[in-house]
Protein backbone atom coordinates (compact mmCIF):
# COMPACT_ATOMS: atom_id res chain seq x y z
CA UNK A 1 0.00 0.00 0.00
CA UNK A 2 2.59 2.30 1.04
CA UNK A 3 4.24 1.62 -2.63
CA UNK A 4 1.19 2.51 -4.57
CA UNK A 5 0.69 5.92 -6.63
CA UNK A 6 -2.99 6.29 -5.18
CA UNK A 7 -5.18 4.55 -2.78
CA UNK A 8 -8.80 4.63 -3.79
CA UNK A 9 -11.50 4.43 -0.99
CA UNK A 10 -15.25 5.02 -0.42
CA UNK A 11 -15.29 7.29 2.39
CA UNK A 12 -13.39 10.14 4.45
CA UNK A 13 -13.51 7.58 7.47
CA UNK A 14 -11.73 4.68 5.56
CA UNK A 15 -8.96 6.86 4.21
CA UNK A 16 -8.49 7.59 7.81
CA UNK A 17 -8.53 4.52 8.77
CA UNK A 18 -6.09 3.04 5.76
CA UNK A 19 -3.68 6.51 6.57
CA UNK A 20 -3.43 5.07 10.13
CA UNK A 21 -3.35 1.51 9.75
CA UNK A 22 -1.14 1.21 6.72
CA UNK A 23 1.11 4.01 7.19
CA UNK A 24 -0.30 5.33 3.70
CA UNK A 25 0.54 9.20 3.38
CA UNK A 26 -2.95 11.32 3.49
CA UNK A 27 -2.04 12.98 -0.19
CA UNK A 28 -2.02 9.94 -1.91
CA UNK A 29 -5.52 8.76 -0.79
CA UNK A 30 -8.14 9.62 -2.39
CA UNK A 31 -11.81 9.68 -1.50
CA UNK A 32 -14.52 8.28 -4.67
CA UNK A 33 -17.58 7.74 -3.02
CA UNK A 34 -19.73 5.11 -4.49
CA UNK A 35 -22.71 5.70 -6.64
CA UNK A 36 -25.83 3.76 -7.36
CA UNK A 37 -28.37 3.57 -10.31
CA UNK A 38 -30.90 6.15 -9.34
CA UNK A 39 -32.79 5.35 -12.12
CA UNK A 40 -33.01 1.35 -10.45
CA UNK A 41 -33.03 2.37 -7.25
CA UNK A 42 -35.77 5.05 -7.35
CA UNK A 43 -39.19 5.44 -5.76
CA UNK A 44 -42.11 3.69 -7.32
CA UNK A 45 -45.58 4.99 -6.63
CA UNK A 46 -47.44 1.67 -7.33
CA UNK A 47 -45.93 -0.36 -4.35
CA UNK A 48 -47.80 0.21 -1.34
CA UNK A 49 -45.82 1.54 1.92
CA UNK A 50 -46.28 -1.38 4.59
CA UNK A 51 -46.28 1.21 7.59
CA UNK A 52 -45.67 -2.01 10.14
CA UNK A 53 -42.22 -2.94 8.55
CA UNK A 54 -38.84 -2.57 8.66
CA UNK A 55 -35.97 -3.56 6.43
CA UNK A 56 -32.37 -4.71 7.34
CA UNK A 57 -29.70 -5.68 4.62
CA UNK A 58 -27.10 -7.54 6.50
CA UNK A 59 -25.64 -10.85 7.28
CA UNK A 60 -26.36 -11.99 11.16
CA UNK A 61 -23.34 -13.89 10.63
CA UNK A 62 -20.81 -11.06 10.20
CA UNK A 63 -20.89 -9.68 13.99
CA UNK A 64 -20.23 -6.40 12.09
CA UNK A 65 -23.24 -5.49 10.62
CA UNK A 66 -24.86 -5.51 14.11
CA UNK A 67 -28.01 -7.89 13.42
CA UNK A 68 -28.12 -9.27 17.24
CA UNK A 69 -28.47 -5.69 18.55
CA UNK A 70 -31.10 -4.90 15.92
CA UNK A 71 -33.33 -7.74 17.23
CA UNK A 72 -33.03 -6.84 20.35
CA UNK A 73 -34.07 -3.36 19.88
CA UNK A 74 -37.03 -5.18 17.80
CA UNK A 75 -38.33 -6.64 20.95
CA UNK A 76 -38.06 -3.60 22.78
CA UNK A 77 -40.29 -1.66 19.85
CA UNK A 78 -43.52 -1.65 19.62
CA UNK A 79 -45.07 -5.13 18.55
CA UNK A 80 -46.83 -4.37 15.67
CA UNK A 81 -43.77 -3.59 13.94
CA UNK A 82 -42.40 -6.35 11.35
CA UNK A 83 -38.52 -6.99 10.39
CA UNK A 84 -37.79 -8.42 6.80
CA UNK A 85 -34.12 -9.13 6.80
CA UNK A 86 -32.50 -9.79 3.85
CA UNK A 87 -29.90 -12.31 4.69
CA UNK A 88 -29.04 -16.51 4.23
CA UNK A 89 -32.71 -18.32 4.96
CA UNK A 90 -30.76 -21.64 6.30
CA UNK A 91 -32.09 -22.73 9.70
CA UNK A 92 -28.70 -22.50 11.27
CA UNK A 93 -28.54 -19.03 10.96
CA UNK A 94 -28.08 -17.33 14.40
CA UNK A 95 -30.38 -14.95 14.03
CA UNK A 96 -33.74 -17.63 14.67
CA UNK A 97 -32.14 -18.57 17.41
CA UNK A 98 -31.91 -14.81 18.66
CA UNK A 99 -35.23 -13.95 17.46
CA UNK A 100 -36.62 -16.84 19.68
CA UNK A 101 -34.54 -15.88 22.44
CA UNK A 102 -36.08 -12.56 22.32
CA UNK A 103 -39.41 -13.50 21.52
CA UNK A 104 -39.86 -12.62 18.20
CA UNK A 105 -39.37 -15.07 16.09
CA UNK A 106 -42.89 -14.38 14.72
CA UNK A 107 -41.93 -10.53 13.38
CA UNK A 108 -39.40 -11.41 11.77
CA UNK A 109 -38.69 -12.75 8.33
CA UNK A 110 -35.76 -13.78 6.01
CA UNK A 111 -35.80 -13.50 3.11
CA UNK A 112 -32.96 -15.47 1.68
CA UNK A 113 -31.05 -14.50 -1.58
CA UNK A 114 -33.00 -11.79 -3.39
CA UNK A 115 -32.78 -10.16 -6.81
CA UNK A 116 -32.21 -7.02 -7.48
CA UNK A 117 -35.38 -5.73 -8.59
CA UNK A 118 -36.78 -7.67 -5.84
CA UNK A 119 -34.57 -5.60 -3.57
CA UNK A 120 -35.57 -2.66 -4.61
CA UNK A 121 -39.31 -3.63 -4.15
CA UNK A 122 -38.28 -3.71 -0.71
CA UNK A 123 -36.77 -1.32 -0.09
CA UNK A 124 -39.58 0.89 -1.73
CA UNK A 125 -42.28 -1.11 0.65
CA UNK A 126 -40.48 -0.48 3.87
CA UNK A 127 -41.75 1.79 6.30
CA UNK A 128 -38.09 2.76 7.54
CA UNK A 129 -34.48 0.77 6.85
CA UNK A 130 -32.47 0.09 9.64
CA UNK A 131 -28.74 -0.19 9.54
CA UNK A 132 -27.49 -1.62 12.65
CA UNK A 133 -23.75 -1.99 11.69
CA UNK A 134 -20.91 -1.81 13.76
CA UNK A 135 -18.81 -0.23 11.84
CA UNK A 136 -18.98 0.36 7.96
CA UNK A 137 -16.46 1.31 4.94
CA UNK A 138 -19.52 3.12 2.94
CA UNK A 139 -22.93 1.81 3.68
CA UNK A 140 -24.68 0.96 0.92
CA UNK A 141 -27.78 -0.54 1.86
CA UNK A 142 -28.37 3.63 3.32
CA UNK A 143 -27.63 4.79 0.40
CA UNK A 144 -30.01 2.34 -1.63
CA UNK A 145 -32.76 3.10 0.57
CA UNK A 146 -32.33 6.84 0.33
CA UNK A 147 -32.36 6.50 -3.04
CA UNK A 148 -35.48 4.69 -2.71
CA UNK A 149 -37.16 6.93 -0.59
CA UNK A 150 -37.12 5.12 2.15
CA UNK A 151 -35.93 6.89 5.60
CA UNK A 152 -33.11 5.44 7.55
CA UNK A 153 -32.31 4.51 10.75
CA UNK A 154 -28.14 3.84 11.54
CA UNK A 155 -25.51 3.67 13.83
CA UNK A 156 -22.87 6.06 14.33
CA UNK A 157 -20.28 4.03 13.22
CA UNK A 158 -17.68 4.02 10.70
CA UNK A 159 -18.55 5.86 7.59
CA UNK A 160 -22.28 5.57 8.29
CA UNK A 161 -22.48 9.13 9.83
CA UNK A 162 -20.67 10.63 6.92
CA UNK A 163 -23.08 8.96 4.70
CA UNK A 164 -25.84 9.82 6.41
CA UNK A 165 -25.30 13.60 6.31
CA UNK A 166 -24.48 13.53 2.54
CA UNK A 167 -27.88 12.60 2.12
CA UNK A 168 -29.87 13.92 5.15
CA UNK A 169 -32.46 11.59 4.95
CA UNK A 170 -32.92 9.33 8.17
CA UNK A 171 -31.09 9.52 12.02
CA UNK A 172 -28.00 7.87 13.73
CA UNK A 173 -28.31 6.10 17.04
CA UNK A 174 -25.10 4.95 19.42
CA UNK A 175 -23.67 1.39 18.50
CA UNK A 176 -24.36 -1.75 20.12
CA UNK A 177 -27.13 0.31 21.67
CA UNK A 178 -30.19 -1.55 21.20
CA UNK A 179 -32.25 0.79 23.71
CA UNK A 180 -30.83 3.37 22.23
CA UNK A 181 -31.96 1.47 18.28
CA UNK A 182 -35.30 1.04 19.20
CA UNK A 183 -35.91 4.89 20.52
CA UNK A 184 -34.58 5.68 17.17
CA UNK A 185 -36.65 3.02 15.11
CA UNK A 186 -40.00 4.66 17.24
CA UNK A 187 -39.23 7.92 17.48
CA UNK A 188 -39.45 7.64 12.87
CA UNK A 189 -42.48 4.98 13.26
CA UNK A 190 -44.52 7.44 15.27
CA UNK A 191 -43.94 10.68 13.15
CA UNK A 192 -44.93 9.09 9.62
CA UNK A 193 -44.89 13.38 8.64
CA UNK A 194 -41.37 13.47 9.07
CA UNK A 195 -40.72 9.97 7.37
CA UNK A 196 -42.34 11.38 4.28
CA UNK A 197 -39.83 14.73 4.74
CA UNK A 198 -36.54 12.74 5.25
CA UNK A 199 -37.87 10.38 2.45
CA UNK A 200 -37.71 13.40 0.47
CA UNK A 201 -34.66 14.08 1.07
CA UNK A 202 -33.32 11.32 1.42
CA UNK A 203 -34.66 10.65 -2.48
């Protein structure tokens, strides 16, 4: 790394992060955020906002993307709300076992491998996205719901908060916070005004 011309990276936060950990001089990093098909991932008014539901794009078995603490905060929210998590269906996936640890096996679903399009049909149903992660490079699935026009609830970790003010269109919560996740996730459910106004600009 430290031989290279130019170091390419996704966020202000990684390029920090490579500067420090690989000794790589600041000037020859440079930040390219990554981009999306807006055109793809764009709002659709035909599919029908399920106001009880909220999406997660993450694998429970990467302890990074923070899927334990999200169910958690799921049983501490209200329970009418629904999570649809987009992650590996097999029954050996821990997060069944956390879901019926916490009770909630029954509001939660997963999905298994998904196409794109049918991705984006989620993301364009969900009432709010949650990205629980524990620390992130970029953050795509934020910037794919924004895009979508679907509001966003993630931690402050990594490059999330950095992502999340370039697009202003959902809140952070602390890490590994899962009281903390679920005030978040209710304090959006409750106001579906201001859902429609970050959608907005999150879009």
């Amino acid at each position: 790394a430290r031989r290279l011309d130019r170091v390419l990276t996704s966020s202000e936060w990684s390029a920090r992060q490579i500067a420090a950990d690989f000794g790589v001089a600041p000037q020859r990093i440079r930040n390219v955020y990554n981009g999306i098909d807006t055109e793809l991932y764009a709002p659709d008014a035909g599919v029908h906002k399920q106001t009880d539901e909220l999406l997660c794009v993450g694998r429970a078995n990467d302890p990074n993307k923070g899927i334990r603490t999200l169910i958690a905060a799921l049983a501490r929210s209200d329970r009418r709300l629904r999570l649809t998590l987009v992650d590996d269906d097999h029954p050996h996936n821990p997060v069944f076992k956390w879901a019926r640890a916490a009770g909630v096996a029954h509001r939660l679903r997963v999905t298994g491998r998904v196409a794109t399009d049918a991705l984006v049909d989620l993301y364009r149903r969900a009432a709010l996205v949650v990205v629980p992660s524990r620390t992130e490079g970029f953050g795509l699935p934020a910037v794919e719901a924004m895009a979508c026009g679907t509001p966003v609830v993630a931690s402050r970790a990594g490059a999330l908060p950095e992502v999340m003010e370039l697009g202003g269109g959902g809140i952070c919560v602390p890490p590994d916070d899962p009281v903390a996740l679920a005030r978040g996730i209710e304090e959006l459910m409750g106001d579906a005004t201001r859902r429609a106004q970050l959608a907005a600009q999150a879009r």
